[in-house]
Protein backbone atom coordinates (compact mmCIF):
# COMPACT_ATOMS: atom_id res chain seq x y z
CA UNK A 1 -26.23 -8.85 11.00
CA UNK A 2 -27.03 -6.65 7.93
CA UNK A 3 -25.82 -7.73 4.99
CA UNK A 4 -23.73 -4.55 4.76
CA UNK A 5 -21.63 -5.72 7.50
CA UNK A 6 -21.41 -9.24 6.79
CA UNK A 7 -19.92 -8.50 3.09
CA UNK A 8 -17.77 -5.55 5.40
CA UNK A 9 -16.18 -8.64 7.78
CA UNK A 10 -15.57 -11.18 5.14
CA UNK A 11 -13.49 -7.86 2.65
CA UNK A 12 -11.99 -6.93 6.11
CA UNK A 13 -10.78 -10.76 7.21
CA UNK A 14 -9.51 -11.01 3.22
CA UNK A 15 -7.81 -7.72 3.28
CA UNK A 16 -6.10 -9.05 6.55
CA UNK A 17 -4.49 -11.92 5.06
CA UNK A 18 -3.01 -9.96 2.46
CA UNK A 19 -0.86 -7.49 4.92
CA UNK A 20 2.58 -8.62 6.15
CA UNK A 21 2.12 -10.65 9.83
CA UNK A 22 3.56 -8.86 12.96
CA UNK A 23 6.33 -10.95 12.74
CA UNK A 24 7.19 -9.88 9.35
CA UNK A 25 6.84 -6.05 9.76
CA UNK A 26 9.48 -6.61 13.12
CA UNK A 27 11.90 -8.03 10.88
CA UNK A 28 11.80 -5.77 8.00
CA UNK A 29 12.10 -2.95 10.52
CA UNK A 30 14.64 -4.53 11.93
CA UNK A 31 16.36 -4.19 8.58
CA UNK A 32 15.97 -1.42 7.34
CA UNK A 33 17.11 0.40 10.76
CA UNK A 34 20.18 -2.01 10.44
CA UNK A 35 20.95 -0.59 7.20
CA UNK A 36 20.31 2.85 8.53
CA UNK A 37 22.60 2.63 11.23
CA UNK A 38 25.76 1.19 9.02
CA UNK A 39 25.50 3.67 6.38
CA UNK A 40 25.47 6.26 9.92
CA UNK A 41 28.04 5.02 11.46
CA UNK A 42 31.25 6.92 12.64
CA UNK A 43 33.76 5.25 10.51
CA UNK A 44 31.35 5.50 7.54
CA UNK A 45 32.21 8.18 4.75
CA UNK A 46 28.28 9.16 4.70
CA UNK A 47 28.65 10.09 8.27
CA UNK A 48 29.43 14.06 7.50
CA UNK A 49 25.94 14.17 5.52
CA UNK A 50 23.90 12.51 7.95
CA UNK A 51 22.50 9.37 6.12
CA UNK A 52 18.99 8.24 7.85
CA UNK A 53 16.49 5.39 6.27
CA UNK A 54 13.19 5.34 6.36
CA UNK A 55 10.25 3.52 4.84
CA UNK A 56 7.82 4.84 1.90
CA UNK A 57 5.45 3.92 -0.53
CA UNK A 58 2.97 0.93 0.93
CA UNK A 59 4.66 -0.21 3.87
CA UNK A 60 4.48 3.62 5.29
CA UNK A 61 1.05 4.35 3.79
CA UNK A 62 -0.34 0.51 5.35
CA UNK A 63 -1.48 -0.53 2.13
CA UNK A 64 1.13 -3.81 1.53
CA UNK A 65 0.01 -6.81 -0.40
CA UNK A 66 1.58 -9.77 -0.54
CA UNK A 67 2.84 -11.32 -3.77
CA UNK A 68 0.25 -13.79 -5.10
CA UNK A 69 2.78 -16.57 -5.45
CA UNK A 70 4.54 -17.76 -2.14
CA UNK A 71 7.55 -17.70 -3.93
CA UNK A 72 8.22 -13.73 -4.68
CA UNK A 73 9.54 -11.44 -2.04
CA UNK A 74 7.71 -8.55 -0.48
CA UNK A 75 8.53 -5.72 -2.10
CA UNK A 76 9.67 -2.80 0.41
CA UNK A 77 10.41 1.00 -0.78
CA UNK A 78 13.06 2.84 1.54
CA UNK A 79 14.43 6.04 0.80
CA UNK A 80 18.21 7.23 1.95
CA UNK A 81 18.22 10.83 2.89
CA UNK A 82 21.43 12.45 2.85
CA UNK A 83 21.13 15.91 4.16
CA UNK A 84 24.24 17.89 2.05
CA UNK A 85 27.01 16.78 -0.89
CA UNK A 86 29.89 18.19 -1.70
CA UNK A 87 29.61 20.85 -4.62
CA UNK A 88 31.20 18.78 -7.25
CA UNK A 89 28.92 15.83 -6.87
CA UNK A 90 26.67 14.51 -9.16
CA UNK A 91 23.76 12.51 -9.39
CA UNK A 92 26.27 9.32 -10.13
CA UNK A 93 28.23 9.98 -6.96
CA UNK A 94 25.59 10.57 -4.63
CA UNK A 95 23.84 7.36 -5.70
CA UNK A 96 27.49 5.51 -5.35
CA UNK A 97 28.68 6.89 -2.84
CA UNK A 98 25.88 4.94 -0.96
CA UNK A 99 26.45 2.28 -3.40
CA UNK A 100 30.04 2.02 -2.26
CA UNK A 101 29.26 2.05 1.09
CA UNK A 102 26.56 -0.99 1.20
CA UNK A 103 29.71 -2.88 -0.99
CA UNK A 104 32.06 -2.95 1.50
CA UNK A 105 29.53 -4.61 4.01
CA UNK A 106 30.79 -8.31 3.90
CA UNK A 107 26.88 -8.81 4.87
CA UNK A 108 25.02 -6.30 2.56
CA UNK A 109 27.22 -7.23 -0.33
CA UNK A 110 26.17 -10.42 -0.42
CA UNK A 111 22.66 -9.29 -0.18
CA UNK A 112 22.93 -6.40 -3.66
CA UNK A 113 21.38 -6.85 -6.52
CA UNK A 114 21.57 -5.27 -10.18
CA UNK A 115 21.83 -1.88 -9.75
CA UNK A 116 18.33 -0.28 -10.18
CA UNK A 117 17.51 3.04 -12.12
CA UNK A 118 17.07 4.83 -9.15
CA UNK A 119 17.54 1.99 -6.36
CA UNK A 120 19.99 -0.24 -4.80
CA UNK A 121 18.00 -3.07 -4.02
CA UNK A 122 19.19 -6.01 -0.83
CA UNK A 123 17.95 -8.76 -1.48
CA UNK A 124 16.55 -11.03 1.91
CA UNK A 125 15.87 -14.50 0.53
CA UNK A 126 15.28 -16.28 3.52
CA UNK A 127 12.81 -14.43 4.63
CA UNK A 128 11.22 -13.37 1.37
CA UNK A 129 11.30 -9.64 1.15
CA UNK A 130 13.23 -7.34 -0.42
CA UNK A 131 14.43 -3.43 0.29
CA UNK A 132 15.04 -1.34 -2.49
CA UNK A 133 17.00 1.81 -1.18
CA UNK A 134 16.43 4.78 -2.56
CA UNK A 135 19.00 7.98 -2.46
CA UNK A 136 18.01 10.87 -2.33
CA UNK A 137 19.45 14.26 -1.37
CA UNK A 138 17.36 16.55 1.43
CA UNK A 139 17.84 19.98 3.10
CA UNK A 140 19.39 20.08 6.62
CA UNK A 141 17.18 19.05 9.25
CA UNK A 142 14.70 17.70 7.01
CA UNK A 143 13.28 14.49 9.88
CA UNK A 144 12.48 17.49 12.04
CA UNK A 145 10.92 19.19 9.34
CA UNK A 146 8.41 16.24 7.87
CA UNK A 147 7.74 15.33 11.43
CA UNK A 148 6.40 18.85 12.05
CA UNK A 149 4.83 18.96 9.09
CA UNK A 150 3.22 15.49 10.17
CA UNK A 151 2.05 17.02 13.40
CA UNK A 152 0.10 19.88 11.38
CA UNK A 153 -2.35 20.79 9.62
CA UNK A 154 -2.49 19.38 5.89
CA UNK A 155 -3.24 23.14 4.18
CA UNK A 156 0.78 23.28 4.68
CA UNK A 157 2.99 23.56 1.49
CA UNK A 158 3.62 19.64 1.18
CA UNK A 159 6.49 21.01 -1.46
CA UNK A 160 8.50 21.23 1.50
CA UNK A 161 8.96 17.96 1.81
CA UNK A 162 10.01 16.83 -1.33
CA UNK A 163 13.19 15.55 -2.14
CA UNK A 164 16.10 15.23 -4.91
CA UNK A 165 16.76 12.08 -6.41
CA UNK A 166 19.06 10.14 -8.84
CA UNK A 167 18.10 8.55 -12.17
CA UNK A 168 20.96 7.08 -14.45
CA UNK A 169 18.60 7.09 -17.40
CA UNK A 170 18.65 10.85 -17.26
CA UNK A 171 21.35 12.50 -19.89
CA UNK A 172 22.57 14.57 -17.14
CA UNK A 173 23.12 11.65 -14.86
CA UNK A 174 27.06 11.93 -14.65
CA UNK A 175 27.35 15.57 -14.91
CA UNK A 176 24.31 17.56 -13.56
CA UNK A 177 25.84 19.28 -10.06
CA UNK A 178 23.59 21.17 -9.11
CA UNK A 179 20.71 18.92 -7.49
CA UNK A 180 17.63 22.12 -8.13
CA UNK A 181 17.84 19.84 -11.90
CA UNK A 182 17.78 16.96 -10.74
CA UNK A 183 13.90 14.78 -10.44
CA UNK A 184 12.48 15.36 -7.50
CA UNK A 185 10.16 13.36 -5.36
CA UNK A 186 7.77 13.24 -2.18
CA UNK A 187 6.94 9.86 -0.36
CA UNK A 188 6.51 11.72 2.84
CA UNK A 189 3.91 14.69 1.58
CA UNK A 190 2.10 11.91 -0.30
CA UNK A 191 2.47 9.86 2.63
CA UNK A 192 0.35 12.72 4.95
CA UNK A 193 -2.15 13.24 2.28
CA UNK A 194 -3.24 9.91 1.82
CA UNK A 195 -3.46 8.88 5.36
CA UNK A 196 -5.05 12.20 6.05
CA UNK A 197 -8.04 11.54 3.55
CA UNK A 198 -7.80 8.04 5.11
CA UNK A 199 -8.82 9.02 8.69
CA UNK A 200 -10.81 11.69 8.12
CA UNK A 201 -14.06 9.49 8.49
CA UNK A 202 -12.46 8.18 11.98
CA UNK A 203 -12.37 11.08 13.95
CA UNK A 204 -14.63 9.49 16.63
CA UNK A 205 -13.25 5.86 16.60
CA UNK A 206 -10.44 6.04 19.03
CA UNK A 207 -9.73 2.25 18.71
CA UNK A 208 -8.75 2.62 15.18
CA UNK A 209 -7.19 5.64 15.64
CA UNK A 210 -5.04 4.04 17.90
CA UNK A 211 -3.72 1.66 16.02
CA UNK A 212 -3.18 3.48 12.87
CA UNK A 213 -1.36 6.48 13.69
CA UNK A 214 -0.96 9.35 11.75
CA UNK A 215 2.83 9.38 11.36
CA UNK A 216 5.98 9.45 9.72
CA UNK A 217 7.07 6.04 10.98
CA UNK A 218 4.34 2.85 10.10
CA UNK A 219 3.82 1.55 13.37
CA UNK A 220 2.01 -2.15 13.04
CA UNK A 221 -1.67 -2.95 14.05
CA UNK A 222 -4.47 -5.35 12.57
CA UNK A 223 -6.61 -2.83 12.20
CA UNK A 224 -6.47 -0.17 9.35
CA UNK A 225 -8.78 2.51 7.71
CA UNK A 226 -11.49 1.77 5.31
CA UNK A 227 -9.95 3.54 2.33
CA UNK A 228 -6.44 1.18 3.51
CA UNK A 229 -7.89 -1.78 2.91
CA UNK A 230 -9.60 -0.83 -0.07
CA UNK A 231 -6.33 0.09 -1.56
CA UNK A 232 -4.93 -3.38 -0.47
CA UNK A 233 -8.00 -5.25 -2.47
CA UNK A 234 -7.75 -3.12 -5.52
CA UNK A 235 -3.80 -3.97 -5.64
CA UNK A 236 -4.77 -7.80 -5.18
CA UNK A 237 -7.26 -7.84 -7.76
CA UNK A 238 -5.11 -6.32 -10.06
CA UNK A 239 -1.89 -8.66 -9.65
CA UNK A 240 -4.66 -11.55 -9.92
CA UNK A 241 -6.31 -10.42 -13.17
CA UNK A 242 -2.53 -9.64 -14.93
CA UNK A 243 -0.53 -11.86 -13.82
CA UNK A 244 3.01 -10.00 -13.52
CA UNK A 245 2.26 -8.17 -17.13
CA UNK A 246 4.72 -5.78 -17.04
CA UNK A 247 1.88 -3.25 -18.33
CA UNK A 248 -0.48 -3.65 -15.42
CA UNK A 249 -1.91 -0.56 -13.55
CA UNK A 250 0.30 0.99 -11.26
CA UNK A 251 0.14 1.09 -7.95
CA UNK A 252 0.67 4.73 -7.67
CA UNK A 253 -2.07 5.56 -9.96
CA UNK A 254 -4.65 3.58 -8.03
CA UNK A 255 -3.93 4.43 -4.78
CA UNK A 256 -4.55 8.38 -5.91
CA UNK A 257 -7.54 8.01 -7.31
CA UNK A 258 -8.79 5.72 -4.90
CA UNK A 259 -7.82 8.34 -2.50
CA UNK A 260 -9.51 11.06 -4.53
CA UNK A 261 -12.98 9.27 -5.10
CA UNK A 262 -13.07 7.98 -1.34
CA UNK A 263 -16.17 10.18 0.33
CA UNK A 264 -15.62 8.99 3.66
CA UNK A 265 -16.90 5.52 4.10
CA UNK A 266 -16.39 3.54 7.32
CA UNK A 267 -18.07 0.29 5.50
CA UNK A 268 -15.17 -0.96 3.70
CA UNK A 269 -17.45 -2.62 0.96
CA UNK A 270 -19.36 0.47 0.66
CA UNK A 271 -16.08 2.73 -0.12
CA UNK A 272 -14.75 -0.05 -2.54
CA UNK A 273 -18.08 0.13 -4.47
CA UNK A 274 -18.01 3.80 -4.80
CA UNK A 275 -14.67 4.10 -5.28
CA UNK A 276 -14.34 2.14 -8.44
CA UNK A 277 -17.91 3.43 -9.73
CA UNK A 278 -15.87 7.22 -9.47
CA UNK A 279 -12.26 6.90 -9.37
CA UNK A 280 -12.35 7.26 -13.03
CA UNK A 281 -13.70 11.21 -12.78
CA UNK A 282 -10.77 12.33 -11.76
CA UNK A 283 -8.52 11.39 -14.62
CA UNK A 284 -8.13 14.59 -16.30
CA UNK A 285 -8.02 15.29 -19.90
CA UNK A 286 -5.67 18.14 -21.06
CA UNK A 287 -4.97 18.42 -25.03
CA UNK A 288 -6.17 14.98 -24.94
CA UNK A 289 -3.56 13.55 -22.70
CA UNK A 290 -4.58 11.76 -19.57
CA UNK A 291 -3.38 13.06 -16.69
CA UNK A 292 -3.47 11.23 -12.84
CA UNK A 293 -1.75 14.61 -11.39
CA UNK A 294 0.66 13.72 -8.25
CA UNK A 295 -1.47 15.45 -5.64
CA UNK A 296 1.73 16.87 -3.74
CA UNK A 297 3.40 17.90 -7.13
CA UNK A 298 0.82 19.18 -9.65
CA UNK A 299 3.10 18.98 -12.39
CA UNK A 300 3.87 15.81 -12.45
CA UNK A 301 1.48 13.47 -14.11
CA UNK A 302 1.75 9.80 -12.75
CA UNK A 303 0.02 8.60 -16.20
CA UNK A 304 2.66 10.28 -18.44
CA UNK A 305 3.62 6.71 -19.67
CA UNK A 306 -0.01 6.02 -20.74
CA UNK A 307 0.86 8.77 -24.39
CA UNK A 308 3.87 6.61 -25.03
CA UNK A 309 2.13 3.03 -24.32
CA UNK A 310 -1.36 3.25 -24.66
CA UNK A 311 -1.45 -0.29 -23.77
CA UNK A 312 -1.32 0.48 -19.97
CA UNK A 313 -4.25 3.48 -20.38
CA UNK A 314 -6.18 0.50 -22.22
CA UNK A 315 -5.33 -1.91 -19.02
CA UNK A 316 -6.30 0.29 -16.64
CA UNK A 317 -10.01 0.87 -18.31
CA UNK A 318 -9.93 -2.72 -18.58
CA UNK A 319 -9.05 -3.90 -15.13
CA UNK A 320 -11.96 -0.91 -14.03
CA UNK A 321 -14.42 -2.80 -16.12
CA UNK A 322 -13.75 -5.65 -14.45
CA UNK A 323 -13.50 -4.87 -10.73
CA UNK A 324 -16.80 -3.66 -11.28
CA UNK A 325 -18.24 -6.06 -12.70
CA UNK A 326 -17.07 -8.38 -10.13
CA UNK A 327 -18.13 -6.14 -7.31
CA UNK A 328 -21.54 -6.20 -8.36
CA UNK A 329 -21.24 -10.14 -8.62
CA UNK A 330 -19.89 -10.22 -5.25
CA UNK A 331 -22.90 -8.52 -3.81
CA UNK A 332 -25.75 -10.02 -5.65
CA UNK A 333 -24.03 -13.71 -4.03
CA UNK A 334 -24.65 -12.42 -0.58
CA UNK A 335 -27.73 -14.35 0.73
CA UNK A 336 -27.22 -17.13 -1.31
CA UNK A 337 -24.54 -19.35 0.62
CA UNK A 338 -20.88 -19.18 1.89
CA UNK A 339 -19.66 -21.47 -0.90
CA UNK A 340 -20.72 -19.43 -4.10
CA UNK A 341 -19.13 -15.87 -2.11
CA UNK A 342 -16.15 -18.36 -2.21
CA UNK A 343 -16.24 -19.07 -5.52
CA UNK A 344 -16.48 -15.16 -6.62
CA UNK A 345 -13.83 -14.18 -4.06
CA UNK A 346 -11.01 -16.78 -5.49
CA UNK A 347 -11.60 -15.02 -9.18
CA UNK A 348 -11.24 -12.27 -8.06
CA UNK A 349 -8.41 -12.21 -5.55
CA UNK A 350 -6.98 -15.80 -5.75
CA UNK A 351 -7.62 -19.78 -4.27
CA UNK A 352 -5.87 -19.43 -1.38
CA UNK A 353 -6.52 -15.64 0.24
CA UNK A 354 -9.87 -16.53 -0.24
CA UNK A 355 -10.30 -20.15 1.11
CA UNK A 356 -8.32 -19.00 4.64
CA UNK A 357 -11.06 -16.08 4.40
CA UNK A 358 -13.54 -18.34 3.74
CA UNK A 359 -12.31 -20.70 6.77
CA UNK A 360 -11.50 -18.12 8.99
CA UNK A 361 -14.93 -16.40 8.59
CA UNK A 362 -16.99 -19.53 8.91
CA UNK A 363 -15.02 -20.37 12.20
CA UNK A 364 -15.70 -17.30 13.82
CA UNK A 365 -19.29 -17.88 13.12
CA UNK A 366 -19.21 -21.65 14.44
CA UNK A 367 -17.60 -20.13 17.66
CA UNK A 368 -20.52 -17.51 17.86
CA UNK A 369 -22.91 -19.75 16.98
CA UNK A 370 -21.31 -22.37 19.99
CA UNK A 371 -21.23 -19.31 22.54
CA UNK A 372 -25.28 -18.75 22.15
CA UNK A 373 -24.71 -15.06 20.50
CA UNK A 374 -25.82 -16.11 16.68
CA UNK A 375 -29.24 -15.25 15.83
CA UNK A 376 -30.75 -14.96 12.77
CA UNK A 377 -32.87 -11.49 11.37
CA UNK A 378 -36.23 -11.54 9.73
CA UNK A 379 -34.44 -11.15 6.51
CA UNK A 380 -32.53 -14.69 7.47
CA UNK A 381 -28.89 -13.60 7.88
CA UNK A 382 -27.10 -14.86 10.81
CA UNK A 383 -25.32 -12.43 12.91
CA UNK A 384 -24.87 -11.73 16.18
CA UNK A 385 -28.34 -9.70 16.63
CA UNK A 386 -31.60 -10.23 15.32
CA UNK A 387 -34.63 -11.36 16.59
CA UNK A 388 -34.34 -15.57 16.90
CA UNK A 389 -31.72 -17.21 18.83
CA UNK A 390 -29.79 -20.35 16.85
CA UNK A 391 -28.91 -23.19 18.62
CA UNK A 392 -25.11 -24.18 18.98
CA UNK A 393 -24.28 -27.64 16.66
CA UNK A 394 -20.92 -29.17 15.77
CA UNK A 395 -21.01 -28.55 12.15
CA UNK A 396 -21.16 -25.10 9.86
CA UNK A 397 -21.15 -26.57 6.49
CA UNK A 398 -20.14 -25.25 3.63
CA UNK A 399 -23.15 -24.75 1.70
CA UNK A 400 -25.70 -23.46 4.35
CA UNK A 401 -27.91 -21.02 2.55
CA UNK A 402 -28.49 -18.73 5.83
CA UNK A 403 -25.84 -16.75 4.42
């Protein structure tokens, strides 16, 4: 085993314990549909605009990371598409009119929060997630429409796909009709973008490709893309190194340039390395303003906050300094023992990820090692090829330097 691939495993094993569990991802489903289907149903006032649910943001694009403390909720972004309004409504009534309707749910009014800007958010304490429902307003027929698009080619006009949505910050909140003013946005046309660029290195791995499917609707699997699971580290060792500052990098923001400065690597230790030595490149400078443009929207700038608070431009530089650094930590440990990769991996993505990684890995070796297939290379890394066969023992301690 190269030492490429043994740093590839352990990211991949980490990255692993950081998605939702099969189990989880079945019952948010279940949820959301749920929801779907009451705010569709034929004694529901939505029914004339044809309400449908569906997922965005990281549970569509695969990239979910759990909350660092087993306390928080998951934190799940659907989108409610109504497909027409009446003339006179505005942005207020087409956010409460689905409002309205999740109120008089005896169930789904117990589960509302605080109204959000944009969201309604129901709130799933028992099993520790959360669904914040976004309205929006679409053109007829617009599932048929993204699922084409889907199906396609990605030179198509992802403008197509984007959406109207409601913000009650906006001075034209309670009397704006006419919903060409209103903000728009585009989880789905981001959606294809991202996991285009994401499987573009996998065109020859059908197993992958199997289990990661190139869709509208996230379908689960254990397996992901490269550029996936670097997304899902970067997040990680963000929330680690701030902590729930409100100012912290945005998700948004690294997930596009991540995407941007990914050239294709299958080795997901290799694209995490040269994605954080490059992602910074493509933040543009125009009049000196920084801009992160929103590939499917170029005039929207996802740093536009950065002018107003330069404290989050300064946190982003600084959390880039630091991944890097501790990326180049992380791979000068390799050869020198188990415990110390550990040690680097709890700094920079927390204790307990990084122990269960740490315990998962070493078992899987054990159980090679007991099966007769670990050897160890000239270069004394164990894997399972080389050129000298190991012999099977009981115990895989902790601070064996083969590794």
């Amino acid at each position: 085993m190269t030492k490429e691939k043994q740093i590839n495993d352990i990211l991949k094993e980490l990255a692993k314990l950081l998605d939702v569990t099969k189990n989880e991802f079945d019952t948010i489903t279940t949820s959301y549909k749920a929801v779907g289907n009451y705010l569709a149903e034929d004694s529901s006032p939505l029914k004339p605009f044809n309400p449908s649910i569906h997922p965005q943001g990281s549970f569509l694009l695969g990239t979910v990371v759990r909350p660092v403390s087993e306390e928080d909720d998951i934190d799940i972004d659907i989108v409610c598409e109504l497909e027409n309004k009446p003339n006179y409504w505005t942005q207020y009534d087409l956010k409460n009119a689905i409002g309205y309707r999740l109120k008089d749910s005896d169930l789904y009014s117990k589960k509302l929060d605080e109204e959000g800007k944009r969201c309604w958010t129901l709130l799933y304490g028992d099993n520790k997630y959360h669904l914040d429902v976004l309205p929006s307003l679409v053109c007829n027929n617009y599932r048929s429409i993204v699922e084409n698009y889907f199906s396609r080619s990605n030179s198509y006009n992802p403008q197509v796909l984007a959406m109207h949505i409601t913000d009650k910050t906006k001075d034209d909140y309670n009397t704006e009709r006419n919903e060409q003013k209103w903000m728009i946005t585009n989880p789905f046309g981001f959606a294809q973008w991202f996991l285009s660029s994401a499987q573009v290195a996998y065109k020859n791995e059908r197993s992958i490709l199997s289990e990661a499917k190139i869709d509208p609707v996230p379908h689960f699997g254990e397996d992901r893309f490269a550029l996936q699971r670097v997304v899902q580290l970067l997040k990680r060792h963000r929330d680690i190194m701030f902590d729930g500052a409100d100012a912290k990098p945005i998700s948004i923001i690294i997930t596009t340039l991540a995407t941007r400065a990914y050239n294709k690597e299958i080795n997901i230790f290799d694209a995490l390395k040269h994605i954080t030595t490059t992602m910074a490149s493509y933040i543009e400078d125009r009049n000196g303003v920084k801009w992160v443009v929103n590939p499917v929207n170029p005039q929207e700038n996802f740093a536009d906050r950065w002018a107003n608070d330069p404290k989050r431009k300064n946190n982003f530089y600084k959390w880039l300094d630091k991944i890097q650094a501790d990326i180049d930590r992380l791979e000068k440990a390799f050869g020198t023992g188990l415990y110390n990769i550990k040690s680097i991996l709890s700094e920079m993505f927390g204790e307990n990820v990084s122990f269960a990684t740490y315990e998962n890995y070493s078992r899987h070796l054990s159980e090679q090692r007991a099966n007769g297939k670990m050897r160890i290379s000239s270069t004394g890394i164990l894997g399972v090829s080389g050129v000298t066969k190991v012999e099977a023992h009981n115990f895989f301690g902790a601070n064996e330097k083969e590794l």
